[in-house]
PDB file of N, CA and C in Angstrom:
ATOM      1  N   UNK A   1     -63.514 -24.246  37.782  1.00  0.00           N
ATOM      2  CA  UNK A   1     -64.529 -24.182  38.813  1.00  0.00           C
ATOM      3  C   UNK A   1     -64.058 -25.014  39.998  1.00  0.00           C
ATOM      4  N   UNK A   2     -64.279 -24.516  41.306  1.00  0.00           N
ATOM      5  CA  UNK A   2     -63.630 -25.093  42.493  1.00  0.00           C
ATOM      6  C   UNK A   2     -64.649 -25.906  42.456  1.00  0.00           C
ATOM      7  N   UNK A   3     -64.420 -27.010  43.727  1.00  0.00           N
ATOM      8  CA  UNK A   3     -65.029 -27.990  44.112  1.00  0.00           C
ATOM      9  C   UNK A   3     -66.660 -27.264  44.959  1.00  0.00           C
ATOM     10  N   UNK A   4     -65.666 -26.233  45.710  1.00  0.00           N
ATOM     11  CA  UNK A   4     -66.873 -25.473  46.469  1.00  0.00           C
ATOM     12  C   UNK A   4     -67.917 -24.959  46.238  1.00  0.00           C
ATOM     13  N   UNK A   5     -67.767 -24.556  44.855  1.00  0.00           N
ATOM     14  CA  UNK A   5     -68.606 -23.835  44.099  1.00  0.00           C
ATOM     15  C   UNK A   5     -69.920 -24.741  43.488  1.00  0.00           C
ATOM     16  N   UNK A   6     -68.691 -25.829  42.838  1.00  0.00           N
ATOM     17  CA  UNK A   6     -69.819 -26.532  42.015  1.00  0.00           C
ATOM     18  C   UNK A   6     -70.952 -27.265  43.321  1.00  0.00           C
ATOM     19  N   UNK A   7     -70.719 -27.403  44.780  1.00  0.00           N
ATOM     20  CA  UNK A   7     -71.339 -27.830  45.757  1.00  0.00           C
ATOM     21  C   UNK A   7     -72.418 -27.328  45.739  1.00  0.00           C
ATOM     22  N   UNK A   8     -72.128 -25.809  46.031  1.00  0.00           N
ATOM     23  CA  UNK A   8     -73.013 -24.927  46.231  1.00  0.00           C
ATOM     24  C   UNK A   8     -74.316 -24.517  45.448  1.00  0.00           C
ATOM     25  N   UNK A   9     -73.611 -24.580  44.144  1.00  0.00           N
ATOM     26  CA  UNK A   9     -74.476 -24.721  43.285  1.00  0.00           C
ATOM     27  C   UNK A   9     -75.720 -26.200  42.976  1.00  0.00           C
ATOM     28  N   UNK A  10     -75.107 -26.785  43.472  1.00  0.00           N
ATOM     29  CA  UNK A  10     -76.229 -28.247  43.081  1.00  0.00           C
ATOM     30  C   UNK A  10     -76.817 -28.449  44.773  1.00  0.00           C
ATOM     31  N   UNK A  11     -76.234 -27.452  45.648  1.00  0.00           N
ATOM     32  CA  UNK A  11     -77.442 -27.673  46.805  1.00  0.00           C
ATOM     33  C   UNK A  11     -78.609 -26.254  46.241  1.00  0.00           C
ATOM     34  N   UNK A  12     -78.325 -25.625  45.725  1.00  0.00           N
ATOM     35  CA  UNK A  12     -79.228 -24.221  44.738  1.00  0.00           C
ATOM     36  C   UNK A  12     -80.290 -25.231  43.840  1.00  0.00           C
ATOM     37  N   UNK A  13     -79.386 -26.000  43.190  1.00  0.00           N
ATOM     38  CA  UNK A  13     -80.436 -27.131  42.168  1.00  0.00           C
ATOM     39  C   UNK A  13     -81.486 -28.103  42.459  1.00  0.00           C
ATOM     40  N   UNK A  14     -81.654 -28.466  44.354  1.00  0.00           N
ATOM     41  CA  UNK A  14     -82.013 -29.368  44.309  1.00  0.00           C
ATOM     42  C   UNK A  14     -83.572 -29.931  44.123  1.00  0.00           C
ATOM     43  N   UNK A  15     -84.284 -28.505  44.287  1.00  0.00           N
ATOM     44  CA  UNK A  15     -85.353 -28.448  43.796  1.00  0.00           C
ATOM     45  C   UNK A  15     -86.146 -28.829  42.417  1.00  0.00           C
ATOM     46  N   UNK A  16     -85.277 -28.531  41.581  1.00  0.00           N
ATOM     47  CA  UNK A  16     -85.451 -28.487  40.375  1.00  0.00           C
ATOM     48  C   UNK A  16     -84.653 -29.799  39.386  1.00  0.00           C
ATOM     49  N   UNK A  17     -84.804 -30.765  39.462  1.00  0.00           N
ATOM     50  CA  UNK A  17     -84.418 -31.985  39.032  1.00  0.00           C
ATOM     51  C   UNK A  17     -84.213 -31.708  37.705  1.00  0.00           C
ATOM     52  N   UNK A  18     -84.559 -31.365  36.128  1.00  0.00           N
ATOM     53  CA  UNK A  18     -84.283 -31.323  35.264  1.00  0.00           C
ATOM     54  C   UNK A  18     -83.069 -30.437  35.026  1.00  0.00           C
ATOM     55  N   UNK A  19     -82.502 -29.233  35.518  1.00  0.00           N
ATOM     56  CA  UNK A  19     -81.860 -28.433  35.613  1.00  0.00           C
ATOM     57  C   UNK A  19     -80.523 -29.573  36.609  1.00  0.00           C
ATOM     58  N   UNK A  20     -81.222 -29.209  37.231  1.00  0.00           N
ATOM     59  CA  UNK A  20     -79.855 -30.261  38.112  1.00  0.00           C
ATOM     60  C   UNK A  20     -79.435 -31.081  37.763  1.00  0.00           C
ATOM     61  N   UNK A  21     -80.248 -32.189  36.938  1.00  0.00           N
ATOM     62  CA  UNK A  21     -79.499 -32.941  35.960  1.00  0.00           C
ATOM     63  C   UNK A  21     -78.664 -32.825  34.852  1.00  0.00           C
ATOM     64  N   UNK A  22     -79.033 -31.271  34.389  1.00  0.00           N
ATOM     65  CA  UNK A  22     -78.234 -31.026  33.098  1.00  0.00           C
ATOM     66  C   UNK A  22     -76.933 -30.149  33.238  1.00  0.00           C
ATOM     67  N   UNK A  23     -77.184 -29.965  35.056  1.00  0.00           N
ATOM     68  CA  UNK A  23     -75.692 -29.175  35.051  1.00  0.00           C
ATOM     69  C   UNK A  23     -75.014 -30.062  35.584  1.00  0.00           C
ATOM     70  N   UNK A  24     -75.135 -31.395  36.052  1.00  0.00           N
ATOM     71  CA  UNK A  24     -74.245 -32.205  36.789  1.00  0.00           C
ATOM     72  C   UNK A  24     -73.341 -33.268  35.415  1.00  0.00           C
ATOM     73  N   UNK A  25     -74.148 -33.128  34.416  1.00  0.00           N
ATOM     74  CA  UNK A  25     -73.555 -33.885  33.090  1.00  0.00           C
ATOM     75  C   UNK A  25     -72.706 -32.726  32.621  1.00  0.00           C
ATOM     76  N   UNK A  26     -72.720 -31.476  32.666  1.00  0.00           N
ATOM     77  CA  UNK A  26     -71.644 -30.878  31.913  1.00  0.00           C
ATOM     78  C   UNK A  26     -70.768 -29.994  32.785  1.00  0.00           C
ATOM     79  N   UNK A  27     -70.941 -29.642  33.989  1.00  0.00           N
ATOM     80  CA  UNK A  27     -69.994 -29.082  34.742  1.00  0.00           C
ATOM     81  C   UNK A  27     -69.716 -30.093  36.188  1.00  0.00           C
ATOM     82  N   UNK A  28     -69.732 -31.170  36.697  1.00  0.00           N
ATOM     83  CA  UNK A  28     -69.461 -32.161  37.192  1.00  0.00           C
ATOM     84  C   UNK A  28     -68.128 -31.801  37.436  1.00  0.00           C
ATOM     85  N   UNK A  29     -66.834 -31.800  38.315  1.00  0.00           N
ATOM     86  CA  UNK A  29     -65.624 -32.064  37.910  1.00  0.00           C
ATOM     87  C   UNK A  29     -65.404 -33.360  37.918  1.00  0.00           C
ATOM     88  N   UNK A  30     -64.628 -33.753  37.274  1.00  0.00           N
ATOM     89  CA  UNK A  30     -64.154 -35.378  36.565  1.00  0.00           C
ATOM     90  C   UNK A  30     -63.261 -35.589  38.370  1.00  0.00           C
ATOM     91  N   UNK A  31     -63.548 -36.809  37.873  1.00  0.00           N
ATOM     92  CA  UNK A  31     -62.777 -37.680  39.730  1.00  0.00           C
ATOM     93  C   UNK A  31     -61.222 -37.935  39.010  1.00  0.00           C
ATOM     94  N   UNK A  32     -60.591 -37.471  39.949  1.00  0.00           N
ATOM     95  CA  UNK A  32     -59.138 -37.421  39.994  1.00  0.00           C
ATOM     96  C   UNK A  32     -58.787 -38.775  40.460  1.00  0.00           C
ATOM     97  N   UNK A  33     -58.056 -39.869  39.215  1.00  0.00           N
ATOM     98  CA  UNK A  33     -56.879 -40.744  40.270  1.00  0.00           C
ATOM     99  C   UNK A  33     -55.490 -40.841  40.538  1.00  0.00           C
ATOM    100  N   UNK A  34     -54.658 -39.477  40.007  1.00  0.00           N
ATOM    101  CA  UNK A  34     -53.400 -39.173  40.425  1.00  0.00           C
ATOM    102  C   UNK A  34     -53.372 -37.825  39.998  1.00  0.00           C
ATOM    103  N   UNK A  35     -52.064 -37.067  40.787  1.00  0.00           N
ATOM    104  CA  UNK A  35     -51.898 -35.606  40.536  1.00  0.00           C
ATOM    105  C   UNK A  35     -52.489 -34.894  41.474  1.00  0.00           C
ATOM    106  N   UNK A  36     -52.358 -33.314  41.174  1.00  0.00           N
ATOM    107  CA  UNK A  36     -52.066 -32.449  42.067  1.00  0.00           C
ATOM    108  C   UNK A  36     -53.784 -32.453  42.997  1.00  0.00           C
ATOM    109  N   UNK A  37     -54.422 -32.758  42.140  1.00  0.00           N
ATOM    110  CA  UNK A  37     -55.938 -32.833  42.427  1.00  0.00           C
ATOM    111  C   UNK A  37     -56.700 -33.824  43.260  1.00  0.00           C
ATOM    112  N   UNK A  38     -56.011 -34.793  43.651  1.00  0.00           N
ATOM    113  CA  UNK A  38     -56.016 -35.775  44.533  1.00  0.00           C
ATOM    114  C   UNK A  38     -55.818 -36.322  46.165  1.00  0.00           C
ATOM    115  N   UNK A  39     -55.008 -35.122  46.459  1.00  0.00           N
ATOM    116  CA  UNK A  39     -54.198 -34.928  47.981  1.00  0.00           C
ATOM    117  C   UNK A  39     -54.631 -33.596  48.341  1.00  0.00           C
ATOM    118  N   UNK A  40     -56.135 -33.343  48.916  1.00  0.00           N
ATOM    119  CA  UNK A  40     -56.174 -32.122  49.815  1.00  0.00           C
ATOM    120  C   UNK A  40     -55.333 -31.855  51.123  1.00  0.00           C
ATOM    121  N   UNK A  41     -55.255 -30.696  51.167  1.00  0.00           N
ATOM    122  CA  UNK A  41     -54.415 -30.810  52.842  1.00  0.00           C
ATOM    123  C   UNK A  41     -56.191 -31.041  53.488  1.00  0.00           C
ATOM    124  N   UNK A  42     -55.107 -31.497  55.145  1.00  0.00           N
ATOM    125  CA  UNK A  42     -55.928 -31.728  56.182  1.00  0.00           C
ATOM    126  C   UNK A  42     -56.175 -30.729  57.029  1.00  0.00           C
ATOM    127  N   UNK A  43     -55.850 -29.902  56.655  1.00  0.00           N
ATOM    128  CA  UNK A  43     -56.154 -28.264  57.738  1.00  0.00           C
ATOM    129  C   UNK A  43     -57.174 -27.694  56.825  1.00  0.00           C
ATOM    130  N   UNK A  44     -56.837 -27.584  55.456  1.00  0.00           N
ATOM    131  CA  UNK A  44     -57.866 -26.327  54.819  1.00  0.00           C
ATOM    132  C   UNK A  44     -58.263 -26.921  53.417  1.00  0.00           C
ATOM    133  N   UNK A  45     -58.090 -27.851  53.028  1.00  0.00           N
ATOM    134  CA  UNK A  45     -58.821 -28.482  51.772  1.00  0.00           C
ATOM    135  C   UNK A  45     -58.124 -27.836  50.246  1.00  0.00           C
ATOM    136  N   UNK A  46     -56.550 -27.128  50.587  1.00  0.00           N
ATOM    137  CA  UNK A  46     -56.348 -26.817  49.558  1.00  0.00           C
ATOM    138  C   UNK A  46     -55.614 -28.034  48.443  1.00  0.00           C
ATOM    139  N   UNK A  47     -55.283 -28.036  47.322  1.00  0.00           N
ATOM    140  CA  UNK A  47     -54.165 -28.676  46.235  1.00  0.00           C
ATOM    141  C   UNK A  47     -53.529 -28.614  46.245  1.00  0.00           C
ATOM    142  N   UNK A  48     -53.180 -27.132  46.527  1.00  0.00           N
ATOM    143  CA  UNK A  48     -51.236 -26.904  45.567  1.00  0.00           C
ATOM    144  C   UNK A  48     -50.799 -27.009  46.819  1.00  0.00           C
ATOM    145  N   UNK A  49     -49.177 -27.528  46.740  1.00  0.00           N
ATOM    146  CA  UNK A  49     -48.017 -27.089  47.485  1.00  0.00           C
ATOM    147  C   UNK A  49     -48.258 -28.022  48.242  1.00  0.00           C
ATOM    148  N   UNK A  50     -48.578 -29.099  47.863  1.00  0.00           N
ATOM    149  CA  UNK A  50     -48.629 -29.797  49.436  1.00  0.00           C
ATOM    150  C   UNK A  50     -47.443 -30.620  49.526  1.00  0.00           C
ATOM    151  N   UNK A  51     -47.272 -31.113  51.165  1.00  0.00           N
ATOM    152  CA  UNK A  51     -46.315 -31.377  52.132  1.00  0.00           C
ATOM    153  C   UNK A  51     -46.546 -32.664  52.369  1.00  0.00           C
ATOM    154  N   UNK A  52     -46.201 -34.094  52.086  1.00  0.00           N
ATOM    155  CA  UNK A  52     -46.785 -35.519  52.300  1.00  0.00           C
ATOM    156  C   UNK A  52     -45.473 -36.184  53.218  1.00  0.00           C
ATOM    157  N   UNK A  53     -44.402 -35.657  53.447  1.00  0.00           N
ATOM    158  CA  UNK A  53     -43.397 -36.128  53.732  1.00  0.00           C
ATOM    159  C   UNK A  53     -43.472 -36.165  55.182  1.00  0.00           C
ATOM    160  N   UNK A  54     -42.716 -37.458  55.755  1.00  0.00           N
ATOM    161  CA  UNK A  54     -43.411 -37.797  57.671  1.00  0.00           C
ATOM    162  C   UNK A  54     -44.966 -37.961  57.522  1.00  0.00           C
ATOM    163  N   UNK A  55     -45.662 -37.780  56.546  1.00  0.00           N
ATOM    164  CA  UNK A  55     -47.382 -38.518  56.847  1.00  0.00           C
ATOM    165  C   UNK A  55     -48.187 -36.940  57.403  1.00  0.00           C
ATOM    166  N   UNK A  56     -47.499 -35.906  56.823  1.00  0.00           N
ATOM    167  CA  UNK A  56     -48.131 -34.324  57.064  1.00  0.00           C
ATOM    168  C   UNK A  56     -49.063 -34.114  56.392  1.00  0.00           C
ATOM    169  N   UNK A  57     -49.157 -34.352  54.992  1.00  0.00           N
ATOM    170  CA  UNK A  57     -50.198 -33.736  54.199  1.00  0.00           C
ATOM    171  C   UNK A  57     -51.032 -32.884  54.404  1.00  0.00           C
ATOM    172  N   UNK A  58     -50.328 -31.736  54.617  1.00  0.00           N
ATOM    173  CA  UNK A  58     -50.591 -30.264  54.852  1.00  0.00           C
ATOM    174  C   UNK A  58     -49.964 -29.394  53.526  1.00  0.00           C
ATOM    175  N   UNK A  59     -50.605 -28.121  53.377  1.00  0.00           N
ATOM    176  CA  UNK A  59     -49.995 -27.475  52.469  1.00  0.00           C
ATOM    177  C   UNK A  59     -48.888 -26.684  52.521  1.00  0.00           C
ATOM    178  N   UNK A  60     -48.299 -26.040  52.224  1.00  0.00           N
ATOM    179  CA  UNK A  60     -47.334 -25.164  52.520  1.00  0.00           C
ATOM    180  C   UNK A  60     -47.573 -24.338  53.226  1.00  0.00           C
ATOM    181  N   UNK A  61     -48.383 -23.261  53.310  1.00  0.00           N
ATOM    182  CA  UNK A  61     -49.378 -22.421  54.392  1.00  0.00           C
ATOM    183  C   UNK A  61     -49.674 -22.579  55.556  1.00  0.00           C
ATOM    184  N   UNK A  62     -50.139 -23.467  55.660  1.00  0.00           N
ATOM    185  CA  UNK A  62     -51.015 -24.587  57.231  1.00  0.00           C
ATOM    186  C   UNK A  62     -49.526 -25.203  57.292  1.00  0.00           C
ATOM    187  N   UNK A  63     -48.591 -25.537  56.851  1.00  0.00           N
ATOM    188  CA  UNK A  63     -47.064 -25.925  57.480  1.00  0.00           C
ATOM    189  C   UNK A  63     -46.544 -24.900  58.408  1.00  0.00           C
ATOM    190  N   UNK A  64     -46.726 -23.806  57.758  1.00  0.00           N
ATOM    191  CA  UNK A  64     -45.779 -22.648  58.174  1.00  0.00           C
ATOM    192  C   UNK A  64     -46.197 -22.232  59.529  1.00  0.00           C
ATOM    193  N   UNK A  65     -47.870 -22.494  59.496  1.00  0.00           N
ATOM    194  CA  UNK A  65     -48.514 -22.379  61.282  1.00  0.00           C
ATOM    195  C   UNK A  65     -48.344 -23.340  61.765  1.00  0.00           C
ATOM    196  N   UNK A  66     -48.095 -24.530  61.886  1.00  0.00           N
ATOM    197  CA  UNK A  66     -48.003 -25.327  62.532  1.00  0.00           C
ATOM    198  C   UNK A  66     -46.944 -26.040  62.819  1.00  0.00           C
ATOM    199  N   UNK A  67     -45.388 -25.696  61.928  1.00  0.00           N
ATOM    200  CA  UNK A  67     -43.975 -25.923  62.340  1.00  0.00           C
ATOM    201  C   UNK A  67     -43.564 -26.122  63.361  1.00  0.00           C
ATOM    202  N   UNK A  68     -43.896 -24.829  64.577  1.00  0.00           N
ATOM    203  CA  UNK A  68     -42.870 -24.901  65.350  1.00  0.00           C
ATOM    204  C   UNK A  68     -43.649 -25.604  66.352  1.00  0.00           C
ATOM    205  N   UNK A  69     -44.800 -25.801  66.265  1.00  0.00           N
ATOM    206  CA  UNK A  69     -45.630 -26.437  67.406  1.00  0.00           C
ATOM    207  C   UNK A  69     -45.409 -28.231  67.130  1.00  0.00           C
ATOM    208  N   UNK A  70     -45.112 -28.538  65.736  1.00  0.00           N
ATOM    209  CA  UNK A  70     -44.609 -30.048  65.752  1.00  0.00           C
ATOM    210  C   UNK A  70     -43.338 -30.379  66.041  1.00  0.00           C
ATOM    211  N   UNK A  71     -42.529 -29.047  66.132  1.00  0.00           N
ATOM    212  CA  UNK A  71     -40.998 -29.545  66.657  1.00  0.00           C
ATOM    213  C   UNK A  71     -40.056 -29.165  65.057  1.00  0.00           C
ATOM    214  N   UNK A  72     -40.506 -28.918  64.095  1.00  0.00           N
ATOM    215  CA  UNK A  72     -39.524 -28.052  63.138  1.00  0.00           C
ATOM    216  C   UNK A  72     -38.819 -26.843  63.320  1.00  0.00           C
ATOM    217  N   UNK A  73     -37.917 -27.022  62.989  1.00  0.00           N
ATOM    218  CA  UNK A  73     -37.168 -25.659  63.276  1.00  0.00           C
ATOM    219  C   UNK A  73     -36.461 -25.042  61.754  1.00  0.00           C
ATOM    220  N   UNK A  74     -36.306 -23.367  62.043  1.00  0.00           N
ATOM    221  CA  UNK A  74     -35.517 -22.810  60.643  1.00  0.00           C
ATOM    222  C   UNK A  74     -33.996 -22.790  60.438  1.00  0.00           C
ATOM    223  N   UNK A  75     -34.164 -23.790  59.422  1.00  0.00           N
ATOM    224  CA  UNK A  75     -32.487 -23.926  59.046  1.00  0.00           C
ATOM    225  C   UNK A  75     -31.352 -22.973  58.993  1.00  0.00           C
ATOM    226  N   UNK A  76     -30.347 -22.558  59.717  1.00  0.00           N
ATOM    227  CA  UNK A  76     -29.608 -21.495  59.229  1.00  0.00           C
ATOM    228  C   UNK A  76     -30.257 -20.093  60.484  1.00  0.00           C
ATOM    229  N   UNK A  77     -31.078 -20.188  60.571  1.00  0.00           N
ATOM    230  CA  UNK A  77     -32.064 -19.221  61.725  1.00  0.00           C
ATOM    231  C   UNK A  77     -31.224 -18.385  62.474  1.00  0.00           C
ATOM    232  N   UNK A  78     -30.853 -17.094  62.098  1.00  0.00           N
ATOM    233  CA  UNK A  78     -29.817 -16.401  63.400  1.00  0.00           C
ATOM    234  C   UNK A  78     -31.049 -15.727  64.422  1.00  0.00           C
ATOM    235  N   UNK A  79     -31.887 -16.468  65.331  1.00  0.00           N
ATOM    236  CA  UNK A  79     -32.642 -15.580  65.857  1.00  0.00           C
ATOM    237  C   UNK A  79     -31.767 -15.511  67.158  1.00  0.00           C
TER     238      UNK A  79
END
């Protein structure tokens, strides 16, 4: 279950306090203190693939748009 989801769902709950309590004890996601689950990118809130190197912490995706506008260039590149 994404993060987004389980959000969504307990702003659905908030009416209903007994219910909301019993889904926040068993579908809660557990707090991350190392690993892949810990470092969202800063463009789009994803996990995987991310980029921390130079202080980017962007994902691989949101890298690829925003390369050439930080001054990266493609290695080998016959354009």
């Amino acid at each position: 279950m994404t993060a987004k989801k389980w959000d969504k769902t307990i702003w659905q709950l908030d009416n209903k306090t007994a219910k909301k309590a019993r889904y926040e004890k068993f579908n809660k996601p557990k707090v991350r203190k190392f690993g892949r689950g810990t470092k969202p990118c800063k463009l789009c809130g994803r996990y995987g693939a991310h980029i921390n190197k130079y202080g980017l912490h962007v994902c691989r995706q949101c890298f690829r748009d925003i390369a050439s506008k930080i001054g990266f260039k493609k290695y080998g590149a016959e354009v």
